[in-house]
PDB file of N, CA and C in Angstrom:
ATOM      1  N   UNK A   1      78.834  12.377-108.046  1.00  0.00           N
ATOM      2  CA  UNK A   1      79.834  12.440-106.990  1.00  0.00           C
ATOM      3  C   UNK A   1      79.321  13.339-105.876  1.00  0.00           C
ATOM      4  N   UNK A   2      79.741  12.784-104.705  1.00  0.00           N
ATOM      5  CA  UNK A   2      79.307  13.698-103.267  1.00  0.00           C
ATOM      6  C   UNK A   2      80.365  14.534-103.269  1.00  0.00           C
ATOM      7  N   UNK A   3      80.218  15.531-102.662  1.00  0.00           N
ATOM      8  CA  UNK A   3      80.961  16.722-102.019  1.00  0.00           C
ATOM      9  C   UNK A   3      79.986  17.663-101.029  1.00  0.00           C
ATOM     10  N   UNK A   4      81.374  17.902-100.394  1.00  0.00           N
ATOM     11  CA  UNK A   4      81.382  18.162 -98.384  1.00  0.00           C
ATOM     12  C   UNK A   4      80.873  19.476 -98.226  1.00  0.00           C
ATOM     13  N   UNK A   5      80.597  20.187 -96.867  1.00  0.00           N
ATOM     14  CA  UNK A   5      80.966  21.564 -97.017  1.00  0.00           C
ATOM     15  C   UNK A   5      81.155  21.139 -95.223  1.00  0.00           C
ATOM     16  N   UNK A   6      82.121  21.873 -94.898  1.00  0.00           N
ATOM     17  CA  UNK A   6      81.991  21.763 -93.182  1.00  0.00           C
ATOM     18  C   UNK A   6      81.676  23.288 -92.847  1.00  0.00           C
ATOM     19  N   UNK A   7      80.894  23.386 -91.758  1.00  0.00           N
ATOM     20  CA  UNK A   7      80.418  24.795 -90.994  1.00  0.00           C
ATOM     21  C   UNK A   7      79.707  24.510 -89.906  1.00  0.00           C
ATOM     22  N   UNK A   8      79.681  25.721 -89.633  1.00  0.00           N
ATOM     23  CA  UNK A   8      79.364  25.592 -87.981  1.00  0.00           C
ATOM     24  C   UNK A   8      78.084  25.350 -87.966  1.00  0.00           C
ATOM     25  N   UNK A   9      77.542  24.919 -86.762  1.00  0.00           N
ATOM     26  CA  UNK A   9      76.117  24.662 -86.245  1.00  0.00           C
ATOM     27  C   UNK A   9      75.129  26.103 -86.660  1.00  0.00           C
ATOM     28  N   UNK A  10      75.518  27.157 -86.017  1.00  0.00           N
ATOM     29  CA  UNK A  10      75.216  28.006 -86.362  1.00  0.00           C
ATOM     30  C   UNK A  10      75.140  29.243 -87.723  1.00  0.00           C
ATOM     31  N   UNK A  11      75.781  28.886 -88.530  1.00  0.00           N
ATOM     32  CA  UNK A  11      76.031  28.978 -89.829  1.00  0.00           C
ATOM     33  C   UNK A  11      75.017  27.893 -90.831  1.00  0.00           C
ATOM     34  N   UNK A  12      74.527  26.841 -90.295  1.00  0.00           N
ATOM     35  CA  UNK A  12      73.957  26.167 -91.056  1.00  0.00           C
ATOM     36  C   UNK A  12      72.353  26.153 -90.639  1.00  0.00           C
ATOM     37  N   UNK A  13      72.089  26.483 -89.319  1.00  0.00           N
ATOM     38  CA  UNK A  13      70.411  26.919 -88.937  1.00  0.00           C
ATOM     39  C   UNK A  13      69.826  28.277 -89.189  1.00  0.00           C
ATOM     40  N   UNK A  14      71.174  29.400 -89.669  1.00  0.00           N
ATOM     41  CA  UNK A  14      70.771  30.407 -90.515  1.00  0.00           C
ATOM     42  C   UNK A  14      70.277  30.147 -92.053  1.00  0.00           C
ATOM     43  N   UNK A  15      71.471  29.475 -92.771  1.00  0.00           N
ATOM     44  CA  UNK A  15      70.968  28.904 -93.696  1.00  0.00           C
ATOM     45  C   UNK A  15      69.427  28.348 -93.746  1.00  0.00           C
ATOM     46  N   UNK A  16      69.467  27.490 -93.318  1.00  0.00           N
ATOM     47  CA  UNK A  16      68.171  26.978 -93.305  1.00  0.00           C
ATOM     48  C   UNK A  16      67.260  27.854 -93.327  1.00  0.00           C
ATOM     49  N   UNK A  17      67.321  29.046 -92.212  1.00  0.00           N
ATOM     50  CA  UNK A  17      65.859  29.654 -92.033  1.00  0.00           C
ATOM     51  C   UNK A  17      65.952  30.402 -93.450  1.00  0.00           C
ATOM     52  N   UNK A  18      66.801  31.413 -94.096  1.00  0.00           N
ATOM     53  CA  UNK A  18      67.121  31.491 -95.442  1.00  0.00           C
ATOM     54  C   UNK A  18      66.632  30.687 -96.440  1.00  0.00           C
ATOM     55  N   UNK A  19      66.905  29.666 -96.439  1.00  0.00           N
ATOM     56  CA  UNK A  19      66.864  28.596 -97.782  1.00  0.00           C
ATOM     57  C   UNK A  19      68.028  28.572 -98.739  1.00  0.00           C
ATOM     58  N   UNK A  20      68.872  29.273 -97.774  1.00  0.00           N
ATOM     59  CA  UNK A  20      69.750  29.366 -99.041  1.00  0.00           C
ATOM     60  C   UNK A  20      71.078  29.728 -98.176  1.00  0.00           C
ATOM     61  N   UNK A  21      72.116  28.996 -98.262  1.00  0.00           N
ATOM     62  CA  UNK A  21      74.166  29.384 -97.857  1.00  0.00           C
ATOM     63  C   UNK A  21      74.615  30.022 -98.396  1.00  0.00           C
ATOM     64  N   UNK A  22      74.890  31.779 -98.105  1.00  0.00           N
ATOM     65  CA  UNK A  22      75.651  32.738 -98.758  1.00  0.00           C
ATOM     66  C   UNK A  22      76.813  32.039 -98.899  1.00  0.00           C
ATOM     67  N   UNK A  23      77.299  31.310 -98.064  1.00  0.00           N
ATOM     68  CA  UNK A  23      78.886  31.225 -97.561  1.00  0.00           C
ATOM     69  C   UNK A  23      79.685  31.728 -96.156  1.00  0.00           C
ATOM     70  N   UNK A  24      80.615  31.334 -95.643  1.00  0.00           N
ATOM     71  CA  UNK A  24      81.366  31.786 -94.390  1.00  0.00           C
ATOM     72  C   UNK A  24      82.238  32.793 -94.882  1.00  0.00           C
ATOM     73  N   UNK A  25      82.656  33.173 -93.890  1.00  0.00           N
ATOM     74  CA  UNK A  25      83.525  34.326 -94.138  1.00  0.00           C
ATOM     75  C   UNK A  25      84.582  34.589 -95.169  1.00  0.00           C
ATOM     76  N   UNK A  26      84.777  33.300 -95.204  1.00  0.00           N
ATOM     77  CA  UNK A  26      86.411  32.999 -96.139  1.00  0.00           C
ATOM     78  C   UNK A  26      85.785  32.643 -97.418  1.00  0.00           C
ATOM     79  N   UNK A  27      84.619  32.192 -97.558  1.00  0.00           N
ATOM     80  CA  UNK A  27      84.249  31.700 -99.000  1.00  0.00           C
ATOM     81  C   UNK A  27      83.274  32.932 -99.180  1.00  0.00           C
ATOM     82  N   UNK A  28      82.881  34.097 -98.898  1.00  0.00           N
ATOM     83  CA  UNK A  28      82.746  35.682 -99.134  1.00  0.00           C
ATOM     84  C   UNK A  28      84.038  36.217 -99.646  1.00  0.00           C
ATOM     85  N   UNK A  29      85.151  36.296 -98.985  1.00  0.00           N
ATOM     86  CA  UNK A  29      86.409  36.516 -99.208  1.00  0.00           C
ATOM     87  C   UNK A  29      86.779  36.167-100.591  1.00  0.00           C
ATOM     88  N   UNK A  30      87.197  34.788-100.589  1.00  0.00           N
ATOM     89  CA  UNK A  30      87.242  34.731-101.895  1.00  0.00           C
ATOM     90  C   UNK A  30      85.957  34.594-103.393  1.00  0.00           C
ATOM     91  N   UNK A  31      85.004  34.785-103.240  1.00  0.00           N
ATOM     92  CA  UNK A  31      83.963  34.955-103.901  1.00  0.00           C
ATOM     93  C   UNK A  31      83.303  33.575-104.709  1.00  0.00           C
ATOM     94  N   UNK A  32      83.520  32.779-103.505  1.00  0.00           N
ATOM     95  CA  UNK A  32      82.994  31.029-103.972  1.00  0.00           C
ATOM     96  C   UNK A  32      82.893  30.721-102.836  1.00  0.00           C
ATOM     97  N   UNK A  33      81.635  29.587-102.547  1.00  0.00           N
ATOM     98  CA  UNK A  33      81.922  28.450-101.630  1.00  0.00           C
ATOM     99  C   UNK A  33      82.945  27.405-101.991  1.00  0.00           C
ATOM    100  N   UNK A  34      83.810  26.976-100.834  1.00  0.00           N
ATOM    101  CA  UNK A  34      84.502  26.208-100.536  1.00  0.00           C
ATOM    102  C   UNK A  34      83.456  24.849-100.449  1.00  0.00           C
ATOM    103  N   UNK A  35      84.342  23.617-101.297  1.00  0.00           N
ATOM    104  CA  UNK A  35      83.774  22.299-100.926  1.00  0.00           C
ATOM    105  C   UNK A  35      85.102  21.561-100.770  1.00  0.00           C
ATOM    106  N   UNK A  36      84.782  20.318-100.467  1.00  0.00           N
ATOM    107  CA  UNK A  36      85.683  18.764-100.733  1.00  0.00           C
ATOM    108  C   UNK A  36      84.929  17.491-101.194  1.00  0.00           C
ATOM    109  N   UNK A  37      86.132  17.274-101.544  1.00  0.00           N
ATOM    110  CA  UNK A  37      85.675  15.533-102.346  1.00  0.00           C
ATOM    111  C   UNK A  37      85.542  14.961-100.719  1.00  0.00           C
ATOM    112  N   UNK A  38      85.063  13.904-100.864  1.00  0.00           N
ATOM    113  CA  UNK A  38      85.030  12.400 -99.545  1.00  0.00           C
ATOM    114  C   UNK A  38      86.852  12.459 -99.120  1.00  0.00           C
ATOM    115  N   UNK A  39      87.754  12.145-100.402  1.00  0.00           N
ATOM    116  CA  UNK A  39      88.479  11.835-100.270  1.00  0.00           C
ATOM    117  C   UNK A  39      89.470  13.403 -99.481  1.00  0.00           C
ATOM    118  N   UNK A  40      89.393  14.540 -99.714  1.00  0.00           N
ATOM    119  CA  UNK A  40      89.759  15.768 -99.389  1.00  0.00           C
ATOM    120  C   UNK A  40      89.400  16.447 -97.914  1.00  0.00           C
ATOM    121  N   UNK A  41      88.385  16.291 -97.490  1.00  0.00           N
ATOM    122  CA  UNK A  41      87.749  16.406 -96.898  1.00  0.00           C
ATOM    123  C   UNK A  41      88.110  16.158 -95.203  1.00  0.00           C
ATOM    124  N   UNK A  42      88.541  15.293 -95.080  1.00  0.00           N
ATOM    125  CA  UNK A  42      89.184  14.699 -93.564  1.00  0.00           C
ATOM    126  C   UNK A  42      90.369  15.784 -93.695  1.00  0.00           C
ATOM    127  N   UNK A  43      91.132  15.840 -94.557  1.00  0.00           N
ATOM    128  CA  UNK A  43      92.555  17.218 -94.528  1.00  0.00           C
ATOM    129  C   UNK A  43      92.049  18.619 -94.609  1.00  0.00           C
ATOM    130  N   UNK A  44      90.799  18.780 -95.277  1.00  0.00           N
ATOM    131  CA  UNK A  44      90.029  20.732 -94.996  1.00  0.00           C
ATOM    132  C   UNK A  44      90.037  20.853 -93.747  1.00  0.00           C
ATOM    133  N   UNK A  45      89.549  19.461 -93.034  1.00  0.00           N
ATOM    134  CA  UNK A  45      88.689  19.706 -91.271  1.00  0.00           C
ATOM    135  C   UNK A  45      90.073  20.071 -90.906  1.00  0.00           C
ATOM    136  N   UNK A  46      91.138  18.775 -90.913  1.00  0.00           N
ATOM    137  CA  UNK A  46      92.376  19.207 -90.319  1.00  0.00           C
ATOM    138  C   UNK A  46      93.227  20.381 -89.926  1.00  0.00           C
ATOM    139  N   UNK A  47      93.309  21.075 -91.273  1.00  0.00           N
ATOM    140  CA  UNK A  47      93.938  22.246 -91.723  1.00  0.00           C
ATOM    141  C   UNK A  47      93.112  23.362 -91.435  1.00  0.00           C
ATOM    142  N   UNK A  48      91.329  23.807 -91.096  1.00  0.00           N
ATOM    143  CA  UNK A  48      91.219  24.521 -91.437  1.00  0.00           C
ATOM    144  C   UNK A  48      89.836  24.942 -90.290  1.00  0.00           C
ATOM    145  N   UNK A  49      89.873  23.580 -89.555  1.00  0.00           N
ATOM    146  CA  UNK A  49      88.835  24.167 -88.331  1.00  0.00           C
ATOM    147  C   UNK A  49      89.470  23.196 -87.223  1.00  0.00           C
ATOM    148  N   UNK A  50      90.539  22.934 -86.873  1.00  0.00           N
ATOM    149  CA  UNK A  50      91.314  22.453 -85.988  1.00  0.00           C
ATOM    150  C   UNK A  50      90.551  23.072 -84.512  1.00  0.00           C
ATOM    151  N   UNK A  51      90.223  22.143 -83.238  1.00  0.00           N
ATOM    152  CA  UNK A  51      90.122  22.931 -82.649  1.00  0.00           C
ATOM    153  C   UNK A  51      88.418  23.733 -82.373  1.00  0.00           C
ATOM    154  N   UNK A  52      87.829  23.009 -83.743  1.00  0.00           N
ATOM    155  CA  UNK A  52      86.534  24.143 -83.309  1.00  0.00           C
ATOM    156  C   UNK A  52      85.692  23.111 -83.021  1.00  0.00           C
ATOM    157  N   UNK A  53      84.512  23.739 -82.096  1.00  0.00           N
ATOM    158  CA  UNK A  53      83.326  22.583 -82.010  1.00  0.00           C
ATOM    159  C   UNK A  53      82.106  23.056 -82.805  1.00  0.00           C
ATOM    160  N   UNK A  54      81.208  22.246 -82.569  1.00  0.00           N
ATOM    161  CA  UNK A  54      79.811  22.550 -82.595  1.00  0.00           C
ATOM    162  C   UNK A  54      80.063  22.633 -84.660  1.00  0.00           C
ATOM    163  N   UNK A  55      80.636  21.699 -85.129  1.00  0.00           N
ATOM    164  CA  UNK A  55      80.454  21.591 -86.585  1.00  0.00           C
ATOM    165  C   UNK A  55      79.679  20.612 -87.648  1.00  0.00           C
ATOM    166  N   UNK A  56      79.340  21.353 -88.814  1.00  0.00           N
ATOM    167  CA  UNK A  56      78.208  19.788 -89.702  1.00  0.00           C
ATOM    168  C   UNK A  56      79.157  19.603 -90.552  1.00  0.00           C
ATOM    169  N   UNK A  57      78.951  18.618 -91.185  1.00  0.00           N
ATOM    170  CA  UNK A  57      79.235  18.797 -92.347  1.00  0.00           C
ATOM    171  C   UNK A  57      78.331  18.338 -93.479  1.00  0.00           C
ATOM    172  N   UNK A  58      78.142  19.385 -94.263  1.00  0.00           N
ATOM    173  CA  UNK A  58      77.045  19.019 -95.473  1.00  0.00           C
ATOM    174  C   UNK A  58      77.391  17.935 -96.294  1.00  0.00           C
ATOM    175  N   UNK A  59      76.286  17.153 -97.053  1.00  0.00           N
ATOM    176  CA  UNK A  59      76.507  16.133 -98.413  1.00  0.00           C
ATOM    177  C   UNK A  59      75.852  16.522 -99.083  1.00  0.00           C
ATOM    178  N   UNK A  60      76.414  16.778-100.470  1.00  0.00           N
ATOM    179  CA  UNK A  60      75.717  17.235-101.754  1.00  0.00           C
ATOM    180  C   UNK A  60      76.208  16.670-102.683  1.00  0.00           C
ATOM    181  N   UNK A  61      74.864  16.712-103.713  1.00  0.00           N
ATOM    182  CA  UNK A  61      75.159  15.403-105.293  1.00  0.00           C
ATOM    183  C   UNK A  61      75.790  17.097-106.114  1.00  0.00           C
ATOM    184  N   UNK A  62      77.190  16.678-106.451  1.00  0.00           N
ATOM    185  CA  UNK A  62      77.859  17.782-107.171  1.00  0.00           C
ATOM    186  C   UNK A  62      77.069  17.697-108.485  1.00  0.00           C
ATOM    187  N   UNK A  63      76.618  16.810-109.143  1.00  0.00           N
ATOM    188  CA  UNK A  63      75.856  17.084-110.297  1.00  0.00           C
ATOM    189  C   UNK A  63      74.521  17.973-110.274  1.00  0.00           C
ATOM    190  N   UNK A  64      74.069  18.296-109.159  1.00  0.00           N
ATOM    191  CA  UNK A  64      73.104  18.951-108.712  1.00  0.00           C
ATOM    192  C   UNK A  64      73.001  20.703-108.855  1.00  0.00           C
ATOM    193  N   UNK A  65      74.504  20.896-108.496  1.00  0.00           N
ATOM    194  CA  UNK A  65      74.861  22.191-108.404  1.00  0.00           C
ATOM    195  C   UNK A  65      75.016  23.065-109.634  1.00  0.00           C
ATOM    196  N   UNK A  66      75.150  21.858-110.830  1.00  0.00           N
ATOM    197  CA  UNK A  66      74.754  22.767-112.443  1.00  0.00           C
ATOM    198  C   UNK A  66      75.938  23.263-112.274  1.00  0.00           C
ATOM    199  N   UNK A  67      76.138  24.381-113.491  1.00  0.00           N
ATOM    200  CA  UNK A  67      77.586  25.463-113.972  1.00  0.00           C
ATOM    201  C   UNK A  67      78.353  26.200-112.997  1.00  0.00           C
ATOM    202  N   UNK A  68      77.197  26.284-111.999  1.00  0.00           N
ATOM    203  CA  UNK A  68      77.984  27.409-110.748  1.00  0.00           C
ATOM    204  C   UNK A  68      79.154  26.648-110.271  1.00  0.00           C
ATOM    205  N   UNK A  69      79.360  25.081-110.413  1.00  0.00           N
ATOM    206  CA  UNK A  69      80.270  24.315-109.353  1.00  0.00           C
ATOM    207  C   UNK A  69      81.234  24.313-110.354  1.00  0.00           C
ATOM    208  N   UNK A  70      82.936  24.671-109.938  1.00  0.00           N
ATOM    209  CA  UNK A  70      83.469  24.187-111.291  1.00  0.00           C
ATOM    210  C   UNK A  70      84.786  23.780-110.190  1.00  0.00           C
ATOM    211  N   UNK A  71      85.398  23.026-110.779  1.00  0.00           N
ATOM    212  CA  UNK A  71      86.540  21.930-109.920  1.00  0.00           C
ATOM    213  C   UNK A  71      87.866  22.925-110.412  1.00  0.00           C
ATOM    214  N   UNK A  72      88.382  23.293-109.711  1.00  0.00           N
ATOM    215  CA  UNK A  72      89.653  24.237-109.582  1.00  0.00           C
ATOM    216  C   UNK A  72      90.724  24.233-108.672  1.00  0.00           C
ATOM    217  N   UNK A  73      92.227  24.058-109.226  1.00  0.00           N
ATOM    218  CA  UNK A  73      93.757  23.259-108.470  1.00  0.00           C
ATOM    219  C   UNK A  73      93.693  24.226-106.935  1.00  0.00           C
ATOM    220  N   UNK A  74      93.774  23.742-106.793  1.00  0.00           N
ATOM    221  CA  UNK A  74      94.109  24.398-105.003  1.00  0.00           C
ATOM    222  C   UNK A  74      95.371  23.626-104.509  1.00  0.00           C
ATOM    223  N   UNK A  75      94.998  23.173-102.894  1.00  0.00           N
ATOM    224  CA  UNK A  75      95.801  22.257-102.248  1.00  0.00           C
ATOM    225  C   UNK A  75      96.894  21.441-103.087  1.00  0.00           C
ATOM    226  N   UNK A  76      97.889  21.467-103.096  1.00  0.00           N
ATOM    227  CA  UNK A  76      98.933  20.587-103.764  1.00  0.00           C
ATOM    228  C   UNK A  76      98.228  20.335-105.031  1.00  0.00           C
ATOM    229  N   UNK A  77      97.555  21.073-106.237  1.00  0.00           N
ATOM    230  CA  UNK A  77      97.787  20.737-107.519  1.00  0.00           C
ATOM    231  C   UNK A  77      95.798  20.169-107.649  1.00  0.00           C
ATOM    232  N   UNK A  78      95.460  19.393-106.594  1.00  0.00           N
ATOM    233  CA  UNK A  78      94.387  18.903-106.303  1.00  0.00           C
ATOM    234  C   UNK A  78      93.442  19.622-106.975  1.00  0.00           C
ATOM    235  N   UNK A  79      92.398  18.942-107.392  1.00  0.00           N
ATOM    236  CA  UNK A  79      90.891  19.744-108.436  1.00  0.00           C
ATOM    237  C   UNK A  79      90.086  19.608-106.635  1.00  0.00           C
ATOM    238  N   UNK A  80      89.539  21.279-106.576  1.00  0.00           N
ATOM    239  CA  UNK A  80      88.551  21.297-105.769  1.00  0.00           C
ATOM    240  C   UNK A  80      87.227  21.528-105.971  1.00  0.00           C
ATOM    241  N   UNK A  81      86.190  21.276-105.525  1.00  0.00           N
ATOM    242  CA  UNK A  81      84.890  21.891-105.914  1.00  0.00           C
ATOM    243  C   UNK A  81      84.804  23.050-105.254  1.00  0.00           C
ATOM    244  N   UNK A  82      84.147  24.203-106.068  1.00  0.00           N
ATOM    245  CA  UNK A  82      83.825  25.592-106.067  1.00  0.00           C
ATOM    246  C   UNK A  82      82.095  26.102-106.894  1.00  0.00           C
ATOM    247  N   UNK A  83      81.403  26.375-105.078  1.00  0.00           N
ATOM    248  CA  UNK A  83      80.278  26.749-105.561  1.00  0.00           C
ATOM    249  C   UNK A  83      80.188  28.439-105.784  1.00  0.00           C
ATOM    250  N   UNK A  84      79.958  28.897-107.353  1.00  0.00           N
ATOM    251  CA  UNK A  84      80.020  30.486-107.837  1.00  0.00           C
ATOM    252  C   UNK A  84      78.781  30.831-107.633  1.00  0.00           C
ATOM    253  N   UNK A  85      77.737  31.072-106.217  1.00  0.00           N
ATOM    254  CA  UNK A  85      76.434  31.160-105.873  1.00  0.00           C
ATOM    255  C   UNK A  85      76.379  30.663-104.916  1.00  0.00           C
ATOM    256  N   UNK A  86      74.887  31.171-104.557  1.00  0.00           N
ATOM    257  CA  UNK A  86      74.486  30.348-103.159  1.00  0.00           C
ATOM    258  C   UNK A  86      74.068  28.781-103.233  1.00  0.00           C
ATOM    259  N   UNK A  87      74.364  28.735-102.019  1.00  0.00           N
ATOM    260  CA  UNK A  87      74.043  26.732-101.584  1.00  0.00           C
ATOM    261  C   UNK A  87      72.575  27.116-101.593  1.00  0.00           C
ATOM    262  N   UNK A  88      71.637  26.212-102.196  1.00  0.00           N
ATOM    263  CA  UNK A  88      70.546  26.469-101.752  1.00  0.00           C
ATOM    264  C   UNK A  88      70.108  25.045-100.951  1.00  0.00           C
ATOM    265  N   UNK A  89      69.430  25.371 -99.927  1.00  0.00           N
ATOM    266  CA  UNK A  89      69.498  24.152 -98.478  1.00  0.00           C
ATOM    267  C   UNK A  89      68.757  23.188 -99.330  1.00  0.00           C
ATOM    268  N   UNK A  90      67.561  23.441 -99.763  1.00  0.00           N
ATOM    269  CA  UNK A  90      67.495  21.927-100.510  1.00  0.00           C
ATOM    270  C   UNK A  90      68.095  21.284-101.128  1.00  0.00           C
ATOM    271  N   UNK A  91      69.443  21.729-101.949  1.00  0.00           N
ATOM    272  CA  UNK A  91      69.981  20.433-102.348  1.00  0.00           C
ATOM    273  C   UNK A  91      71.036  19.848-101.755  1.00  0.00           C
ATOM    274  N   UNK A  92      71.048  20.101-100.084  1.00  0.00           N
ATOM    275  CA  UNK A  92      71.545  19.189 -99.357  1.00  0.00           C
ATOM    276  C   UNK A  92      70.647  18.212 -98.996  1.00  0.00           C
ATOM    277  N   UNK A  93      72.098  16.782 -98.889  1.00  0.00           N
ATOM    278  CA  UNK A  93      71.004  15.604 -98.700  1.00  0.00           C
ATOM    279  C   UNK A  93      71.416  15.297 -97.648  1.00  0.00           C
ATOM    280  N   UNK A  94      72.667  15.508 -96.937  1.00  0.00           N
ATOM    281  CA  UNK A  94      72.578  14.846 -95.028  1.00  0.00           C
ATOM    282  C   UNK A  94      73.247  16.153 -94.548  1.00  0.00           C
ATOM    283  N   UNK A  95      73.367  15.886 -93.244  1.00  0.00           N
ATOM    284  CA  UNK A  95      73.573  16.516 -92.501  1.00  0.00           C
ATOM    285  C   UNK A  95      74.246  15.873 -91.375  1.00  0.00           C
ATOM    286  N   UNK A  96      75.774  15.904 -90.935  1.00  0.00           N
ATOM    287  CA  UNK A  96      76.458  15.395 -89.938  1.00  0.00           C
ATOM    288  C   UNK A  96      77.455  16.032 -88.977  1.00  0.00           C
ATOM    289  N   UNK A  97      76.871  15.879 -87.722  1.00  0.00           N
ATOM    290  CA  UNK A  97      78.170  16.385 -86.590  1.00  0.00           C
ATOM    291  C   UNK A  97      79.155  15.567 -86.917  1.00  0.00           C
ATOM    292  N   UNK A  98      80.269  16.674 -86.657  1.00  0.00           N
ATOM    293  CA  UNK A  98      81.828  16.721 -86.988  1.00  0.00           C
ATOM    294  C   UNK A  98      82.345  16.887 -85.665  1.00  0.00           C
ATOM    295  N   UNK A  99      82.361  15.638 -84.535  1.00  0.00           N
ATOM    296  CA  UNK A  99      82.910  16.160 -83.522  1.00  0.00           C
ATOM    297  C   UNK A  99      84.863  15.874 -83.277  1.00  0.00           C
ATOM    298  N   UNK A 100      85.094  16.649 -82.398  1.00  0.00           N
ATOM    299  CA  UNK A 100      86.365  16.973 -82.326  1.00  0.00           C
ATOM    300  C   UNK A 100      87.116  15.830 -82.015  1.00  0.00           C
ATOM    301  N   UNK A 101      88.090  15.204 -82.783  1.00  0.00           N
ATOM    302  CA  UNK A 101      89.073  14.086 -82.644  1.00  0.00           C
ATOM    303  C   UNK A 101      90.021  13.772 -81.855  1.00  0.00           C
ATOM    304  N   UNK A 102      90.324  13.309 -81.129  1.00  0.00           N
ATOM    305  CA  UNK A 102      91.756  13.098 -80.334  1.00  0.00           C
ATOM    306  C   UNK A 102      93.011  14.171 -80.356  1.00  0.00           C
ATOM    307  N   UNK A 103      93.329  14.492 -82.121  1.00  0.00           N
ATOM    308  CA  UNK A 103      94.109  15.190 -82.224  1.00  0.00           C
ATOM    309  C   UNK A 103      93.491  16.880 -82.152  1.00  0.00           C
ATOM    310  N   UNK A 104      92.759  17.071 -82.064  1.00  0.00           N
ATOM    311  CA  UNK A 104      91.810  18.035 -82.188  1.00  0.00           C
ATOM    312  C   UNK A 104      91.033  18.968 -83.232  1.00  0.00           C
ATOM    313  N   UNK A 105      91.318  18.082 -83.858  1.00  0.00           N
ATOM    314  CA  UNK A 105      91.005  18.169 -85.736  1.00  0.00           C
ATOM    315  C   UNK A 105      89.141  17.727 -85.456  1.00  0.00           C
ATOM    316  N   UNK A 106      88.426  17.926 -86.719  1.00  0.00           N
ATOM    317  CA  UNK A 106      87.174  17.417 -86.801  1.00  0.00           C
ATOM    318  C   UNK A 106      86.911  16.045 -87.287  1.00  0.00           C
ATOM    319  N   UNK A 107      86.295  15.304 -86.539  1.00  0.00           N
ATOM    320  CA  UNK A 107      86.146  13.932 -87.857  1.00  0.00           C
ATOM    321  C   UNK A 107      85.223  14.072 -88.358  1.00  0.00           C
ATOM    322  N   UNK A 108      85.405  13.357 -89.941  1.00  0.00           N
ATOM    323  CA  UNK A 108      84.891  13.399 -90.898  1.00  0.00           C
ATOM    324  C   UNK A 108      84.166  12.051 -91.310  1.00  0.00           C
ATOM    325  N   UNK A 109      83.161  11.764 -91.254  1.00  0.00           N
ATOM    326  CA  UNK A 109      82.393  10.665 -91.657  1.00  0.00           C
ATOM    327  C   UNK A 109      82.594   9.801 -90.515  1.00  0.00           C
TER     328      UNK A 109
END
């Protein structure tokens, strides 16, 4: 199964030079990266970067991520993916601008 990560342009060419995604501010905060399913994913952008530009959004094979990823109720009851470690940039496989929608939300795919 794929799962998302959305972040900024600049958040993700640090990464890179790194090799590796500590996380954004809020997924420091709570002490996990934040992901979404395909299906979740269009409602994170909605809810949670309304409004912003200059965004990617990552694709990653969740089987990839081993023990650190574990699926946990969030949003209305919903199983989310939760990375307990760093993203490491290679096991992202695309990379996509998320530009800003009509409503001013991000689109997603």
């Amino acid at each position: 199964m794929r799962i998302y990560k959305i972040l900024s342009r600049a958040e993700w060419t640090a990464a890179e030079a790194a090799g590796r995604f500590q996380g954004s501010a809020v997924d420091l905060k709570d002490g996990y990266i934040h992901f979404s399913t395909a299906a979740q994913a269009q409602e994170t952008a909605r809810r949670h970067f309304a409004g912003q530009t200059d965004l990617v959004v990552l694709e990653i094979e969740a089987d990839d991520l081993g023990p650190a990823l574990r699926w946990e109720a969030s949003r209305g009851g919903d199983l989310f993916p939760h990375l307990y470690g760093p993203l490491e940039t290679a096991r992202v496989l695309s990379v996509a601008e998320a530009p800003l929608g009509p409503d001013g939300a991000p689109v997603i795919g």
